[in-house]
C-alpha atoms as a PDB file:
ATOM      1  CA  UNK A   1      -5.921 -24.314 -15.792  1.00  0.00           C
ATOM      2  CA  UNK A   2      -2.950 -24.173 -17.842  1.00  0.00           C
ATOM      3  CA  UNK A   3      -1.249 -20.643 -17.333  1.00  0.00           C
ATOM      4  CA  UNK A   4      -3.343 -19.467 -15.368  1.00  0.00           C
ATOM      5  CA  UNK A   5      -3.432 -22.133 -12.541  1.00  0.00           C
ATOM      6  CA  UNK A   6      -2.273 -18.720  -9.745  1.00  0.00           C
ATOM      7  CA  UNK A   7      -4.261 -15.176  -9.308  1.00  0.00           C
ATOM      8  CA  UNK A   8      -1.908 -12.633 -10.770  1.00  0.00           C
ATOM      9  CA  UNK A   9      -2.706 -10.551  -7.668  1.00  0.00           C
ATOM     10  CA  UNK A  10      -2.243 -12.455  -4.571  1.00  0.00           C
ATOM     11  CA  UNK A  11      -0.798 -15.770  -6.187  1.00  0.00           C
ATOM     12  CA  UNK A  12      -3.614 -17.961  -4.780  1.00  0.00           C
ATOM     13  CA  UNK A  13      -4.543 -21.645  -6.231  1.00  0.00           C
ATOM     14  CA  UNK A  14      -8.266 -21.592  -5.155  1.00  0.00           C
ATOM     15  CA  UNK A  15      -9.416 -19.653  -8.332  1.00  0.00           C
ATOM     16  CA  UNK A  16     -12.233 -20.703 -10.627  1.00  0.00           C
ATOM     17  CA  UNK A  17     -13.157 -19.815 -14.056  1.00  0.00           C
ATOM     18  CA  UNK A  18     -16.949 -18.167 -14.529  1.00  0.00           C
ATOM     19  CA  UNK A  19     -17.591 -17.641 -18.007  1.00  0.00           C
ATOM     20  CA  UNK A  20     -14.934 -15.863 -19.593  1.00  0.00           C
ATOM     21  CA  UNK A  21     -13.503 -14.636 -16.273  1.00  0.00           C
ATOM     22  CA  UNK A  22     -11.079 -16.205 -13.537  1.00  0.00           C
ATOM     23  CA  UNK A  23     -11.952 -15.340 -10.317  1.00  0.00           C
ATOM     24  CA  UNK A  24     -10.081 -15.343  -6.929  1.00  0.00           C
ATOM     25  CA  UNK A  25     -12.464 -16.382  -4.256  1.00  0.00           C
ATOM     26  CA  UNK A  26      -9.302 -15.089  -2.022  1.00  0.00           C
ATOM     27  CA  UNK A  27      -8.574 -11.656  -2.977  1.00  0.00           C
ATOM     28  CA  UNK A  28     -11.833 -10.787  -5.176  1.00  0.00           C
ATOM     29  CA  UNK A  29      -9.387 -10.156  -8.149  1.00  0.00           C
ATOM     30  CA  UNK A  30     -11.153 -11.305 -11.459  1.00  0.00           C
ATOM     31  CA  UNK A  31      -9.211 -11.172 -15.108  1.00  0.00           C
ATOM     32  CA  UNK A  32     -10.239 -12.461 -18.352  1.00  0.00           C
ATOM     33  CA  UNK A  33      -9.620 -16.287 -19.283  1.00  0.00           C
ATOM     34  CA  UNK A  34      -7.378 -14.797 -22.487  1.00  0.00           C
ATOM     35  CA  UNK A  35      -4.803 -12.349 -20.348  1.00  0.00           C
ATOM     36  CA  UNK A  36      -1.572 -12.881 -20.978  1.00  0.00           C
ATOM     37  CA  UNK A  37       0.955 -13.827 -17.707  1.00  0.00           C
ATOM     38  CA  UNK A  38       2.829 -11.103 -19.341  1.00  0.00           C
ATOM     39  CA  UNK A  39       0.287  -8.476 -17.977  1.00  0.00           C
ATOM     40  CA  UNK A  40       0.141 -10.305 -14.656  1.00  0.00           C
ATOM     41  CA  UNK A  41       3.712  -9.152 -14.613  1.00  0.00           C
ATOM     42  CA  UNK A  42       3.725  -6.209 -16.000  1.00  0.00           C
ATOM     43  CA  UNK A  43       1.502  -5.026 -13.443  1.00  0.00           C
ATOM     44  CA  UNK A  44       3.109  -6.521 -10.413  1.00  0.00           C
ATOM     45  CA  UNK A  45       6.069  -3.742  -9.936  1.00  0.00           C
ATOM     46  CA  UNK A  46       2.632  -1.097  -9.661  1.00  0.00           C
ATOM     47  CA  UNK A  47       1.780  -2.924  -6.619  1.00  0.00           C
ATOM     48  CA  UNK A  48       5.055  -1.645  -4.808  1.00  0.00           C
ATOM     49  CA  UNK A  49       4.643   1.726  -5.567  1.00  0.00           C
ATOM     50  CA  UNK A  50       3.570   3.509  -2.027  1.00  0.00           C
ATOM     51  CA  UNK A  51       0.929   6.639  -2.054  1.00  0.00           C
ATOM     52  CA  UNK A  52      -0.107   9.139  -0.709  1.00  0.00           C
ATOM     53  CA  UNK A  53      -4.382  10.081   0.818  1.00  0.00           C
ATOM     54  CA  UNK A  54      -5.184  11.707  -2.366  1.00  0.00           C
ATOM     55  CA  UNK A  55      -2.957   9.032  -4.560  1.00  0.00           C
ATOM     56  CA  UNK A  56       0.269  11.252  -5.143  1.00  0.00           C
ATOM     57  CA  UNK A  57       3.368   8.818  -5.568  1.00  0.00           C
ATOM     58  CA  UNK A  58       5.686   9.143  -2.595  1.00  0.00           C
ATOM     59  CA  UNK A  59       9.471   8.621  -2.569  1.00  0.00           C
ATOM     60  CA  UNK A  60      11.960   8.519   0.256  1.00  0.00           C
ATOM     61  CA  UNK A  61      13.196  12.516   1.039  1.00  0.00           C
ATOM     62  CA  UNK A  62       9.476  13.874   0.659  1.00  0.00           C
ATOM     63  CA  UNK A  63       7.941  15.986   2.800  1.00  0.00           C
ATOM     64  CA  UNK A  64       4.040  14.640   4.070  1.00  0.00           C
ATOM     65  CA  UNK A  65       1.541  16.450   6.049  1.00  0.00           C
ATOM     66  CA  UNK A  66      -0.336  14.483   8.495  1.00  0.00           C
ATOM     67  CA  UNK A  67      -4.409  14.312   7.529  1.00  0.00           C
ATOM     68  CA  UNK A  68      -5.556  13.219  11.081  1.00  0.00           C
ATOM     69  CA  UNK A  69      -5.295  13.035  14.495  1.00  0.00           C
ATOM     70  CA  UNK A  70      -2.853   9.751  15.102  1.00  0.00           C
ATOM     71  CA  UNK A  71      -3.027   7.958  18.574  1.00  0.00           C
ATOM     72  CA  UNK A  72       0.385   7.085  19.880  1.00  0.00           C
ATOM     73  CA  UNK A  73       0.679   3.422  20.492  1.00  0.00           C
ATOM     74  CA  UNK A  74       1.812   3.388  24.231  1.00  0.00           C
ATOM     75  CA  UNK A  75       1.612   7.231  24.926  1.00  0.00           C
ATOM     76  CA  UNK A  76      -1.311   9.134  26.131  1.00  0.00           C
ATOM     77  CA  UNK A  77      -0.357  11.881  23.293  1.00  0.00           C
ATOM     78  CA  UNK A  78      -1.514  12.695  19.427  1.00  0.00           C
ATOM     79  CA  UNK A  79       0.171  13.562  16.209  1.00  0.00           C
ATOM     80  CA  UNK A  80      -2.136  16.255  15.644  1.00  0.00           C
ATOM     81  CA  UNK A  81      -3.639  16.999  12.202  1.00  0.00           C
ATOM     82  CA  UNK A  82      -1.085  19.437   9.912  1.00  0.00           C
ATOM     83  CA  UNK A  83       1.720  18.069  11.229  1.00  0.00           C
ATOM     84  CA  UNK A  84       4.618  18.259   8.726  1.00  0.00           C
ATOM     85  CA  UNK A  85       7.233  15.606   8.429  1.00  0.00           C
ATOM     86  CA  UNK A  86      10.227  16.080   6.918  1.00  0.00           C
ATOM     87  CA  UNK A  87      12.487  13.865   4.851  1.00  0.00           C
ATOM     88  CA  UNK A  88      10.409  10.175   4.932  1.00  0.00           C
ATOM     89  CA  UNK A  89      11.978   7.028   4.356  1.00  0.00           C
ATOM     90  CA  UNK A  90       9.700   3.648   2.641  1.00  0.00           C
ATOM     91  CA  UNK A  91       9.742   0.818   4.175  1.00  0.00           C
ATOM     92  CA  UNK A  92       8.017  -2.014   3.368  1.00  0.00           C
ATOM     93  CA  UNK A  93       5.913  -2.754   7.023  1.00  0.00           C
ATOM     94  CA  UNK A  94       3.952  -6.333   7.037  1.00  0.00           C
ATOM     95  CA  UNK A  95       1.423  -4.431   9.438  1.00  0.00           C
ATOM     96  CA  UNK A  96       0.649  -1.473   6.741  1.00  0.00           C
ATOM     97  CA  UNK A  97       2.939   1.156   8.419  1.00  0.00           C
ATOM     98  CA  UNK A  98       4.935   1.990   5.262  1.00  0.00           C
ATOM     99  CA  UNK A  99       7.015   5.083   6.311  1.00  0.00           C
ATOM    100  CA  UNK A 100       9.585   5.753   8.660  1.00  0.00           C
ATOM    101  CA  UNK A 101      10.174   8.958   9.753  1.00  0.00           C
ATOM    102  CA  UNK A 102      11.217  11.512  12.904  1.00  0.00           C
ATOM    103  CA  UNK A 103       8.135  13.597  14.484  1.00  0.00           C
ATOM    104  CA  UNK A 104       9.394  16.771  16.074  1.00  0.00           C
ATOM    105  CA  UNK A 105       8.181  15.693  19.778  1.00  0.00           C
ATOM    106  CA  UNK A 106       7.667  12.261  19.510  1.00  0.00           C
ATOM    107  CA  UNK A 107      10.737  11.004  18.049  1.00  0.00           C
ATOM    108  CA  UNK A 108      11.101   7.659  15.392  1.00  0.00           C
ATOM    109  CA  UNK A 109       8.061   6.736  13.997  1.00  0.00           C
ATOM    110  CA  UNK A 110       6.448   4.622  11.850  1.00  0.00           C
ATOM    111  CA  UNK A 111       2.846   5.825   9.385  1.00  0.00           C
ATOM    112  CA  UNK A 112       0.155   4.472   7.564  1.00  0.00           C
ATOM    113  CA  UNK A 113       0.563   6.079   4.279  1.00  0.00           C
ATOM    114  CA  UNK A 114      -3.378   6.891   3.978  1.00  0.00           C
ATOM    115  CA  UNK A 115      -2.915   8.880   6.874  1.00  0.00           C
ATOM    116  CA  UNK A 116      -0.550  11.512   5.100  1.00  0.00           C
ATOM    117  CA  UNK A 117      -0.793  13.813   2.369  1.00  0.00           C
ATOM    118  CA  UNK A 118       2.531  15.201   0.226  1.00  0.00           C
ATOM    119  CA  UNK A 119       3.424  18.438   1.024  1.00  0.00           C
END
């Protein structure tokens, strides 16, 4: 297990080679015994990159359109479906909410980005 002793994908240690595959009983990721850490890394920046429902790139500034009716955590009201928001910001959330923005309404918010759509 010389190189490749982590997954490139979620860095585990419990992976086992199966014929000319590696396989991460963690994450599901296989790759081939021959790939190159290189790629690993190559690939790793990709991961970061934030999108969109239908898989449009999104940036901080843009303008999303909500896909579906959103339940307020600790409110009795909804972020109704079409509802644009203007001027996002990224953020990298550790529960999967990866914008930041203000809702007309509602006030600061934080979405699931496969909940919006760029406008």
């Amino acid at each position: 297990m010389s190189n490749e002793s982590k997954c490139p994908k979620c860095s585990s240690e419990h992976i086992y080679q199966d014929g000319n595959l590696w396989v991460c009983p963690e994450c599901a990721h296989e790759w081939g015994v021959h790939a190159s850490a290189e790629s690993a890394e190559e690939q790793a920046p990709q991961d970061n990159v934030i999108k969109d429902a239908n898989g449009n790139i999104l940036q901080d500034g843009d303008t999303v359109v909500v896909i579906k009716d959103l339940k307020v955590k600790g409110s009795s009201s909804v972020v109704k479906v079409g509802t644009k928001v203007k001027n996002i910001r990224l953020s990298d959330g550790g529960d999967g909410h990866d914008i930041s923005c203000k809702i007309d309404g509602f006030g600061a918010m934080n979405l699931k980005s496969e909940f919006v759509k760029k406008a």
